[in-house]
Protein backbone atom coordinates (compact mmCIF):
# COMPACT_ATOMS: atom_id res chain seq x y z
CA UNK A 1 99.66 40.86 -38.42
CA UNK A 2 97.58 42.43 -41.32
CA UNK A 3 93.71 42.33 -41.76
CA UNK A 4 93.13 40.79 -45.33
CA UNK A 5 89.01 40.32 -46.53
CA UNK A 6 87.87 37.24 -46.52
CA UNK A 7 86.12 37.19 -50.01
CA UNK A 8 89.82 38.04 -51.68
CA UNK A 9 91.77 34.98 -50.51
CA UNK A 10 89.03 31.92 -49.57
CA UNK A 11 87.15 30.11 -51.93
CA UNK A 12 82.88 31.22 -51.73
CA UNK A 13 81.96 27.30 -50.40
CA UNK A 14 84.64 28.16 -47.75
CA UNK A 15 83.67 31.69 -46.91
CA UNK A 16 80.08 30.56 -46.70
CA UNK A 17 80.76 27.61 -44.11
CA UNK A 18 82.63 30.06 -42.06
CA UNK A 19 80.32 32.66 -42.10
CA UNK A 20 77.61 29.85 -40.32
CA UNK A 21 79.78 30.44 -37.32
CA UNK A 22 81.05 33.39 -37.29
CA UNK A 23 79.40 36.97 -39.57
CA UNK A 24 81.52 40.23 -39.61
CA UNK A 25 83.94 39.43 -36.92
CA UNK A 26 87.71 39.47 -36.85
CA UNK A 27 88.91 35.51 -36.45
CA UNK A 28 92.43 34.84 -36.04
CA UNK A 29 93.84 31.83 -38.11
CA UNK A 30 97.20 30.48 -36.41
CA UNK A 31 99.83 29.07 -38.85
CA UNK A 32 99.98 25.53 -39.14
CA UNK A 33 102.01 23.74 -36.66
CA UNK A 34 102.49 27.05 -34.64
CA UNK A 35 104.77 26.83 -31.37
CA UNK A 36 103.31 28.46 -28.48
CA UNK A 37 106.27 30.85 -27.99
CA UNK A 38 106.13 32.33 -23.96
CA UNK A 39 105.20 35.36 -23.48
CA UNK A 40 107.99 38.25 -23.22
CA UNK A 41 110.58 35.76 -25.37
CA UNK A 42 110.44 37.52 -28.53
CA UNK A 43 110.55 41.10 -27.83
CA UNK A 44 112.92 40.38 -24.68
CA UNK A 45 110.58 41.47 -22.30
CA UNK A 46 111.41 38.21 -20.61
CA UNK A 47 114.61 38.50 -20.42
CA UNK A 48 114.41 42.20 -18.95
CA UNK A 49 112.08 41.62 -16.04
CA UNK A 50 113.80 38.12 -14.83
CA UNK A 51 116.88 40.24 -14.06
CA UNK A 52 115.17 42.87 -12.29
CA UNK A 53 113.62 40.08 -10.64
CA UNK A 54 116.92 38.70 -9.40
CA UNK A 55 118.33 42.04 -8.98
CA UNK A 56 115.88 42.63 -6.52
CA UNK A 57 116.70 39.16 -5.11
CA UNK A 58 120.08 40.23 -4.58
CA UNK A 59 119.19 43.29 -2.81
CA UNK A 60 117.10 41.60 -0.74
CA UNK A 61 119.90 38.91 0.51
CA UNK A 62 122.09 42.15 0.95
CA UNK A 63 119.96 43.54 3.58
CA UNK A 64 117.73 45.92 2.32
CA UNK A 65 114.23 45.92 3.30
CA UNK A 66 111.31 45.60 1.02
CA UNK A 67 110.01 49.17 1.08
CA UNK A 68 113.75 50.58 0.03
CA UNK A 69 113.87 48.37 -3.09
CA UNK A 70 109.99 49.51 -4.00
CA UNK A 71 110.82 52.90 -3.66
CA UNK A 72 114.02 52.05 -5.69
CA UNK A 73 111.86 50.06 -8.34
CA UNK A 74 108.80 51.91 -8.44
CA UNK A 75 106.43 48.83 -7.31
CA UNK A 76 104.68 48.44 -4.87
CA UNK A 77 105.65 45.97 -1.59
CA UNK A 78 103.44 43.30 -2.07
CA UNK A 79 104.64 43.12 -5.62
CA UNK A 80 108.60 42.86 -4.33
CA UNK A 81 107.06 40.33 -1.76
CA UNK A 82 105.81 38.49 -3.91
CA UNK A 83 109.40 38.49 -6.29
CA UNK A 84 111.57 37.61 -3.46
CA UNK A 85 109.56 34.94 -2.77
CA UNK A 86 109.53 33.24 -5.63
């Protein structure tokens, strides 16, 4: 996403109604129609941590304990709690 002025690309009437609301600020304009995409689905973020997430499942249903797969995973308990049970 690129900042563009104002004053270049909207008509003066228009620039002037928005700047009633809003006066040097950054406002984000979505694109028409724009799909909420989730977070983590474009960049595959999503994609990554859901099979850690079930990796750690897995370990868990194998029969190691919660501190061994957060010292294997760098988190802490609570947050390997909180994956296996959900």
């Amino acid at each position: 996403m690129s900042y563009r002025n104002a004053k270049e690309i909207l008509p003066a009437y228009l620039l002037e109604e928005i700047q009633r609301y809003v006066k040097g600020e950054i406002v984000y304009i979505p694109k028409q129609n724009e799909e909420k995409i989730k977070w983590g689905i474009k960049n595959g973020s999503r994609k990554k941590y859901d099979k850690r997430n079930n990796d750690i499942r897995a370990l868990k249903s194998g029969g190691m304990t919660i501190d061994e797969i957060a010292r294997a995973y760098y988190l802490s308990s609570d947050s390997i709690r909180k994956i296996v049970s959900s």
